[in-house]
PDB file of N, CA and C in Angstrom:
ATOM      1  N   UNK A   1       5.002   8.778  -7.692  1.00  0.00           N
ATOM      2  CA  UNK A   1       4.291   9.353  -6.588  1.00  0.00           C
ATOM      3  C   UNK A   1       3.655   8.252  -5.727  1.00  0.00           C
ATOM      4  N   UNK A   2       3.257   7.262  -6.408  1.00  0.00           N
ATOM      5  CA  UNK A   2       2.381   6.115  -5.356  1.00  0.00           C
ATOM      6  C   UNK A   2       3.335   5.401  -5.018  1.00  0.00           C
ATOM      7  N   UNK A   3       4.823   5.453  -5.267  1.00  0.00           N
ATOM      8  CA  UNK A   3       5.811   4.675  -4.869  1.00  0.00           C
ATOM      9  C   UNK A   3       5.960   5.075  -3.514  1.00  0.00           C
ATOM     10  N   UNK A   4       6.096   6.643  -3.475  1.00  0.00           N
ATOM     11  CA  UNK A   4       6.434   7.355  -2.553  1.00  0.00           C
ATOM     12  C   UNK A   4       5.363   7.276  -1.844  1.00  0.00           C
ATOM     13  N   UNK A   5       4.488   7.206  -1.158  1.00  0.00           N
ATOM     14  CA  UNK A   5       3.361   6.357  -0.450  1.00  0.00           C
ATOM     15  C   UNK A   5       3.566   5.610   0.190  1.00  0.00           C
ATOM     16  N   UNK A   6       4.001   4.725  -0.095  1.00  0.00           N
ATOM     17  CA  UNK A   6       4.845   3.159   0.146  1.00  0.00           C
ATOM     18  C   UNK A   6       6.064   3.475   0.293  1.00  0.00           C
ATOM     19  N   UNK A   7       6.645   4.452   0.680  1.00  0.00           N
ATOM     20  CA  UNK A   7       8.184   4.970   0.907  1.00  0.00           C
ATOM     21  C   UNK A   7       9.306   3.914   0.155  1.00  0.00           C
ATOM     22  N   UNK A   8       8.808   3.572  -0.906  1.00  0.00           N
ATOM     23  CA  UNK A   8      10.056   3.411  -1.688  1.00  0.00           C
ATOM     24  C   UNK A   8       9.783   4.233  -3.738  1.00  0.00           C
ATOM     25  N   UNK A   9      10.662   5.281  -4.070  1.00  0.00           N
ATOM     26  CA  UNK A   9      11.625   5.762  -3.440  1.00  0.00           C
ATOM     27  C   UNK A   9      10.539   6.935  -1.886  1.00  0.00           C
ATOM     28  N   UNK A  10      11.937   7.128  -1.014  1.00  0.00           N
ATOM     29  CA  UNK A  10      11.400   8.054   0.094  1.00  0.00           C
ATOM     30  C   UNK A  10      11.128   9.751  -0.640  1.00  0.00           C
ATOM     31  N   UNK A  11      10.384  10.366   0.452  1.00  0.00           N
ATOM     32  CA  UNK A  11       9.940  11.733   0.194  1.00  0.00           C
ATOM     33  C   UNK A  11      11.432  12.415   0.546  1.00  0.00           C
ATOM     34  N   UNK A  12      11.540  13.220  -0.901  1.00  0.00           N
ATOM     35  CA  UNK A  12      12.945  14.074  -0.377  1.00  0.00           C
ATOM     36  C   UNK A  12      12.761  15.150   0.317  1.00  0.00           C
ATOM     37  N   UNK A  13      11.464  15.772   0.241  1.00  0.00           N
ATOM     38  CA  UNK A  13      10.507  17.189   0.827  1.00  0.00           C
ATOM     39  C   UNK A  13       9.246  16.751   1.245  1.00  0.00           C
ATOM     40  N   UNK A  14       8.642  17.732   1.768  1.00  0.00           N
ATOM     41  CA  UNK A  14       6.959  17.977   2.471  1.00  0.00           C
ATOM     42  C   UNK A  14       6.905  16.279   3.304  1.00  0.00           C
ATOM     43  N   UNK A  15       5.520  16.323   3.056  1.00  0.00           N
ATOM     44  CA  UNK A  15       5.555  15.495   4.020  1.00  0.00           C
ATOM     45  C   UNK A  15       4.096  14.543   3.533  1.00  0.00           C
ATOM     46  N   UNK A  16       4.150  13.526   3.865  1.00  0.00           N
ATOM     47  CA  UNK A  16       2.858  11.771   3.512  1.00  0.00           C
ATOM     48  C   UNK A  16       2.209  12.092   4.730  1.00  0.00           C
ATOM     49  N   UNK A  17       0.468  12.274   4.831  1.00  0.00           N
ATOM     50  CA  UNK A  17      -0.493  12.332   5.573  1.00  0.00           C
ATOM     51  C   UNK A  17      -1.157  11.065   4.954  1.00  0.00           C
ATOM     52  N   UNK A  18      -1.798   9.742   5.873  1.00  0.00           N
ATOM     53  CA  UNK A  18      -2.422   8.881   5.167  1.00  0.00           C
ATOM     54  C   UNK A  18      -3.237   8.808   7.038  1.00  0.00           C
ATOM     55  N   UNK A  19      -4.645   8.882   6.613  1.00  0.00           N
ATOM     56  CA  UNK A  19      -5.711   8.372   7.607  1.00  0.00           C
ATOM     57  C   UNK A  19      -5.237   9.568   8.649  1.00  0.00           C
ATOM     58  N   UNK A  20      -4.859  10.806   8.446  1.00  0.00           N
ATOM     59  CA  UNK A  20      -4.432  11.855   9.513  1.00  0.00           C
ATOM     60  C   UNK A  20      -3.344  11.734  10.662  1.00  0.00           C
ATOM     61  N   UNK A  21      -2.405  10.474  10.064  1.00  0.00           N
ATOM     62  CA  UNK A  21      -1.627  10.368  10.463  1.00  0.00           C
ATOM     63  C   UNK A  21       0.168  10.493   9.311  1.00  0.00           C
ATOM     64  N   UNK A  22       0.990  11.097   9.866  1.00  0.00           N
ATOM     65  CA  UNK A  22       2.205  11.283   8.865  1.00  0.00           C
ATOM     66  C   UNK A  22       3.194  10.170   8.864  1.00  0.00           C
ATOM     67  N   UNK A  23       2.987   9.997   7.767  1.00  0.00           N
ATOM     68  CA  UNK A  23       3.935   8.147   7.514  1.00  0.00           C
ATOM     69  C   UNK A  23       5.130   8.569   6.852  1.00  0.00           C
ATOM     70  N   UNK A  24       5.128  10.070   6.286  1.00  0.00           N
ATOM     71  CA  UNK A  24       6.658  10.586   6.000  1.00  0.00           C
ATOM     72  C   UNK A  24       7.959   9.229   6.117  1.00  0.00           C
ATOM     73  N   UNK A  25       8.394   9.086   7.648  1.00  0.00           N
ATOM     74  CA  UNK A  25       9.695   8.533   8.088  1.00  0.00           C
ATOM     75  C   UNK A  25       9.563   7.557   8.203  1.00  0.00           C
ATOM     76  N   UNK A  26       8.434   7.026   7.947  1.00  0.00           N
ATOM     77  CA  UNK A  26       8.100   5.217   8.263  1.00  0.00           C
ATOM     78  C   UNK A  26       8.753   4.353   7.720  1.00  0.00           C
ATOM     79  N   UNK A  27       9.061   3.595   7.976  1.00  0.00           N
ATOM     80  CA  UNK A  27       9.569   2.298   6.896  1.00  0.00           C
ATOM     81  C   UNK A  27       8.725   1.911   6.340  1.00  0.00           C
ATOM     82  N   UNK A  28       9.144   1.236   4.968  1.00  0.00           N
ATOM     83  CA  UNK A  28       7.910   0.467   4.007  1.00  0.00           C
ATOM     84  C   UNK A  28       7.335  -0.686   4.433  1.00  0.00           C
ATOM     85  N   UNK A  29       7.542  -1.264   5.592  1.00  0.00           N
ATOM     86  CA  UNK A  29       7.021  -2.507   6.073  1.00  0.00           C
ATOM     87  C   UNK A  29       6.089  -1.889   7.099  1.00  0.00           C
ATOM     88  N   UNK A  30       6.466  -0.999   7.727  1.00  0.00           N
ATOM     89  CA  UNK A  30       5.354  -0.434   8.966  1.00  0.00           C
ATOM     90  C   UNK A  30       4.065   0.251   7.788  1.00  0.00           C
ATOM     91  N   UNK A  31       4.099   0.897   6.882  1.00  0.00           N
ATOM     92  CA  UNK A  31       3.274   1.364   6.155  1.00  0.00           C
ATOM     93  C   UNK A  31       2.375   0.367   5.605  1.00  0.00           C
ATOM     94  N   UNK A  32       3.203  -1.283   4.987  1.00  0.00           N
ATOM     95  CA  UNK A  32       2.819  -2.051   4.429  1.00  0.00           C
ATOM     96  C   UNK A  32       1.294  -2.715   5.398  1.00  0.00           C
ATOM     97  N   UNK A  33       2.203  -2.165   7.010  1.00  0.00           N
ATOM     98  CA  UNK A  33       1.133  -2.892   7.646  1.00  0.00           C
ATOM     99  C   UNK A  33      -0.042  -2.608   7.853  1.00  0.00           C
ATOM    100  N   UNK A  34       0.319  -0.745   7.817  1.00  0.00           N
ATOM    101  CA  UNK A  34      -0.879   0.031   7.872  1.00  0.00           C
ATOM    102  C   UNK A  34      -2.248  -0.030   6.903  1.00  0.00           C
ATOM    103  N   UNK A  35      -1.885  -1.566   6.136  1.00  0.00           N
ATOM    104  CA  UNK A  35      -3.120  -1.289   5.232  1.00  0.00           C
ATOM    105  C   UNK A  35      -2.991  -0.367   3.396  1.00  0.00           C
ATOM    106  N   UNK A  36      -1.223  -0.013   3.954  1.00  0.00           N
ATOM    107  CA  UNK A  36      -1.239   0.767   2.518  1.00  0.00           C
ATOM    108  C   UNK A  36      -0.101   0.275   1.516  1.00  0.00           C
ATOM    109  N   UNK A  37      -0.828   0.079   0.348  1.00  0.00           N
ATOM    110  CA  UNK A  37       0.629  -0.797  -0.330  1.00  0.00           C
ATOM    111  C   UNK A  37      -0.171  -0.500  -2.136  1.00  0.00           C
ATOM    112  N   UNK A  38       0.550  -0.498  -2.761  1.00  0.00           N
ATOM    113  CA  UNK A  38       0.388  -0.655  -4.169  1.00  0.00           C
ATOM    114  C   UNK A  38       0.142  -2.048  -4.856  1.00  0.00           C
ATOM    115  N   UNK A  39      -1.264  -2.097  -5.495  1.00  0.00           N
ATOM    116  CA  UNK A  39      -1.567  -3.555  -6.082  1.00  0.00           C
ATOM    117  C   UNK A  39      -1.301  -3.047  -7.786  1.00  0.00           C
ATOM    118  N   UNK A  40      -0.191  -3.731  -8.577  1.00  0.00           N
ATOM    119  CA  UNK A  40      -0.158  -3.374  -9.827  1.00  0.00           C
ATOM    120  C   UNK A  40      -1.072  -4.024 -10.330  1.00  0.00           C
ATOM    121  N   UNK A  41      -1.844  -3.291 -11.712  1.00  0.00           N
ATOM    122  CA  UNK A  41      -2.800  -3.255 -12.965  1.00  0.00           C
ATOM    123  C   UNK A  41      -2.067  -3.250 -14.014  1.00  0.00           C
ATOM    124  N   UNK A  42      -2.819  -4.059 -15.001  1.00  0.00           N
ATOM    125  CA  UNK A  42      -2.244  -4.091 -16.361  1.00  0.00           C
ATOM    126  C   UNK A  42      -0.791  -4.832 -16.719  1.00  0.00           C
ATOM    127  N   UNK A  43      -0.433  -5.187 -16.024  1.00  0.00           N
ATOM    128  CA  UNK A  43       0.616  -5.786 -15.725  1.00  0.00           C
ATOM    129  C   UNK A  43       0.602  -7.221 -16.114  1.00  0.00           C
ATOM    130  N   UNK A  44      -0.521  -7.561 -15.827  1.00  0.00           N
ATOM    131  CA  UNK A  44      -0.778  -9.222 -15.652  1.00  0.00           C
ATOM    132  C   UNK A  44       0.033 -10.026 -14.825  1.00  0.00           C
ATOM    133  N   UNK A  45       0.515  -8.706 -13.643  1.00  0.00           N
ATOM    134  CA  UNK A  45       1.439  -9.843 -12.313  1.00  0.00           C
ATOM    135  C   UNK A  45       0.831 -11.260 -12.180  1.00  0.00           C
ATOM    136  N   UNK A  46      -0.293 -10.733 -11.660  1.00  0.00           N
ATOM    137  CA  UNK A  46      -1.384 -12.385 -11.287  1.00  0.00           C
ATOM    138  C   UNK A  46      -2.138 -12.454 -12.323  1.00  0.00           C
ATOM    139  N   UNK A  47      -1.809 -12.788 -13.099  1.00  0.00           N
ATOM    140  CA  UNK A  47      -3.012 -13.227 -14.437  1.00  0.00           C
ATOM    141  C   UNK A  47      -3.944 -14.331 -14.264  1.00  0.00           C
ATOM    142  N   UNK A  48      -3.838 -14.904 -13.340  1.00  0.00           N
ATOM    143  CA  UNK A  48      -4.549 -15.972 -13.099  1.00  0.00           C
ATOM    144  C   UNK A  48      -5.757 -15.773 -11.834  1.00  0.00           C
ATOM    145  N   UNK A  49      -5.272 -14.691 -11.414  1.00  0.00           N
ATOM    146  CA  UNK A  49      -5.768 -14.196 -10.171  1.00  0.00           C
ATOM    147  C   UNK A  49      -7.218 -13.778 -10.473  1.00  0.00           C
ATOM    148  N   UNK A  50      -8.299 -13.596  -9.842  1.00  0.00           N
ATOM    149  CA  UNK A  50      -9.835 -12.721 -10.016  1.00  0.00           C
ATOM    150  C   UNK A  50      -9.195 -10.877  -9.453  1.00  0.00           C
ATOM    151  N   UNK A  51     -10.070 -10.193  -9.473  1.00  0.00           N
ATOM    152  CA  UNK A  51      -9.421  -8.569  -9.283  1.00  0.00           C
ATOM    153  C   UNK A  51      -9.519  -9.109  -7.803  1.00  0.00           C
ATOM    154  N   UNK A  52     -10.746  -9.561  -7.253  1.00  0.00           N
ATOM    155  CA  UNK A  52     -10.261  -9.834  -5.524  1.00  0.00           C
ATOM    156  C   UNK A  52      -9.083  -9.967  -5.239  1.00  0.00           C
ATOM    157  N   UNK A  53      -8.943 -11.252  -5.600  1.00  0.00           N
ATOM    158  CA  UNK A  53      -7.551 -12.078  -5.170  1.00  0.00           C
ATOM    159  C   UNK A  53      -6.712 -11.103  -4.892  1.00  0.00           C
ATOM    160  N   UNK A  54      -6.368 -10.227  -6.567  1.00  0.00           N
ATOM    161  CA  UNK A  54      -5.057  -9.377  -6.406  1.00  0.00           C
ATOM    162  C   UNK A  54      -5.198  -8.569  -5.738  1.00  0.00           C
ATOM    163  N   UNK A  55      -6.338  -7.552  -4.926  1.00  0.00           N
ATOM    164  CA  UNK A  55      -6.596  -6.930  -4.217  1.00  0.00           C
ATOM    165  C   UNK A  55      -5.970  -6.977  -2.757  1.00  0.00           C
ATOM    166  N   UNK A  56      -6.470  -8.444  -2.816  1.00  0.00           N
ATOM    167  CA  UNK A  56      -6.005  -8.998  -1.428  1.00  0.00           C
ATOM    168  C   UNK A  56      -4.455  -9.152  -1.553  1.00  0.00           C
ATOM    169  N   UNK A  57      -3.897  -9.409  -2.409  1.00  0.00           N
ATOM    170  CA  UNK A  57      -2.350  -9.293  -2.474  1.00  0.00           C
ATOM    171  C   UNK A  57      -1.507  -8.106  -1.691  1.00  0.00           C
ATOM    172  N   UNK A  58      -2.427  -7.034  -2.586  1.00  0.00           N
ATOM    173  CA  UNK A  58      -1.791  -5.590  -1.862  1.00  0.00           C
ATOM    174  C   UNK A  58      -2.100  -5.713  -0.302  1.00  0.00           C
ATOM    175  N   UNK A  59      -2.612  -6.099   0.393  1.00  0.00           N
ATOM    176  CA  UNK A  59      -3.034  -6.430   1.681  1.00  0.00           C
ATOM    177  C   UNK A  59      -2.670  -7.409   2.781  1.00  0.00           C
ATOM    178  N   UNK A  60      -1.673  -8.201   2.050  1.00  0.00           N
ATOM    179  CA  UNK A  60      -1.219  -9.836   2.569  1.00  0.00           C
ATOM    180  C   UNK A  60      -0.918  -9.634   3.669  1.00  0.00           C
ATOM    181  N   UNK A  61       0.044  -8.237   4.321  1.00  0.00           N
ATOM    182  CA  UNK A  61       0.419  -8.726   5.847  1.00  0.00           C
ATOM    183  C   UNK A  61      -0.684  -7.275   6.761  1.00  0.00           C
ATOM    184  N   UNK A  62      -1.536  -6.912   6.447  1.00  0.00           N
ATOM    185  CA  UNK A  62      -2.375  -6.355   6.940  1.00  0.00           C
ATOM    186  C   UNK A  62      -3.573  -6.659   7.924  1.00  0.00           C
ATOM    187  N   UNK A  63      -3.923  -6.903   8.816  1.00  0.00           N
ATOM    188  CA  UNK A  63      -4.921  -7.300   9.972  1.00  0.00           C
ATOM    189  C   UNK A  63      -6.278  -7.321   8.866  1.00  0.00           C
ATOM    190  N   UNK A  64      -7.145  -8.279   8.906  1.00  0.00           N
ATOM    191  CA  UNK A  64      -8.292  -8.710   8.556  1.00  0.00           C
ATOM    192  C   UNK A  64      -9.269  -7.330   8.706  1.00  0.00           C
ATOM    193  N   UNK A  65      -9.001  -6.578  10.167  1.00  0.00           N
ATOM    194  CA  UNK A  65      -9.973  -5.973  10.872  1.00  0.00           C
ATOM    195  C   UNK A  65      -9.809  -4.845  10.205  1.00  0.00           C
ATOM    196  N   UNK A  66      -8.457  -4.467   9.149  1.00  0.00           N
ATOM    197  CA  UNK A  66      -8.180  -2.557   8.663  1.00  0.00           C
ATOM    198  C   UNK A  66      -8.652  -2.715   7.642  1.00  0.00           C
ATOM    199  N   UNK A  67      -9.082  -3.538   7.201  1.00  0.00           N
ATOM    200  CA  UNK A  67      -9.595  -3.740   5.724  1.00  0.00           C
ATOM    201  C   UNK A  67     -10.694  -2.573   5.331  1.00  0.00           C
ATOM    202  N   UNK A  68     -11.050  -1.966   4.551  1.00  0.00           N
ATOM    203  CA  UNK A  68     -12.212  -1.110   4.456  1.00  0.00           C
ATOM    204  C   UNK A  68     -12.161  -1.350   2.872  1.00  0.00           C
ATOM    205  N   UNK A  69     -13.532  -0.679   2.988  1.00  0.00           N
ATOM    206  CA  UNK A  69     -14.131  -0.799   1.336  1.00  0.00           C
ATOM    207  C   UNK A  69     -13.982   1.025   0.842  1.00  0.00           C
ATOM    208  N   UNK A  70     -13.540   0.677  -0.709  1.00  0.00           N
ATOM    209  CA  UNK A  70     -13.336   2.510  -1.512  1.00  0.00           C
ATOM    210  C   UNK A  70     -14.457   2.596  -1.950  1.00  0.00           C
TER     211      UNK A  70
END
């Protein structure tokens, strides 16, 4: 399901609302830009990394300015 978010795999039905806008047909790079991307846990991708760092990973080609706090 959080793949599908990140349109890979794509929605075969209904439809992706993110920020009240529908990212359904988007490509995964236009989405990527939007600020929305999957940072894996537990994984130990970046084991070396602080939780920031990897945070900021999920974020790499995203504008400084979309950044928001959860």
């Amino acid at each position: 399901m959080l793949g599908t978010l990140c349109g890979d795999p794509r929605a075969t039905s209904g439809r992706i609302v993110f920020d009240d806008k529908d990212i359904t047909d988007w490509q995964t790079a236009k989405i990527m830009r939007e600020a929305v991307a999957i940072v894996p846990e537990g994984r130990r991708v970046f084991s070396r990394m602080t939780v920031e760092e990897n945070l900021a990973m999920g974020g790499f080609f995203a504008e400084r300015d979309s950044f928001r706090s959860a």
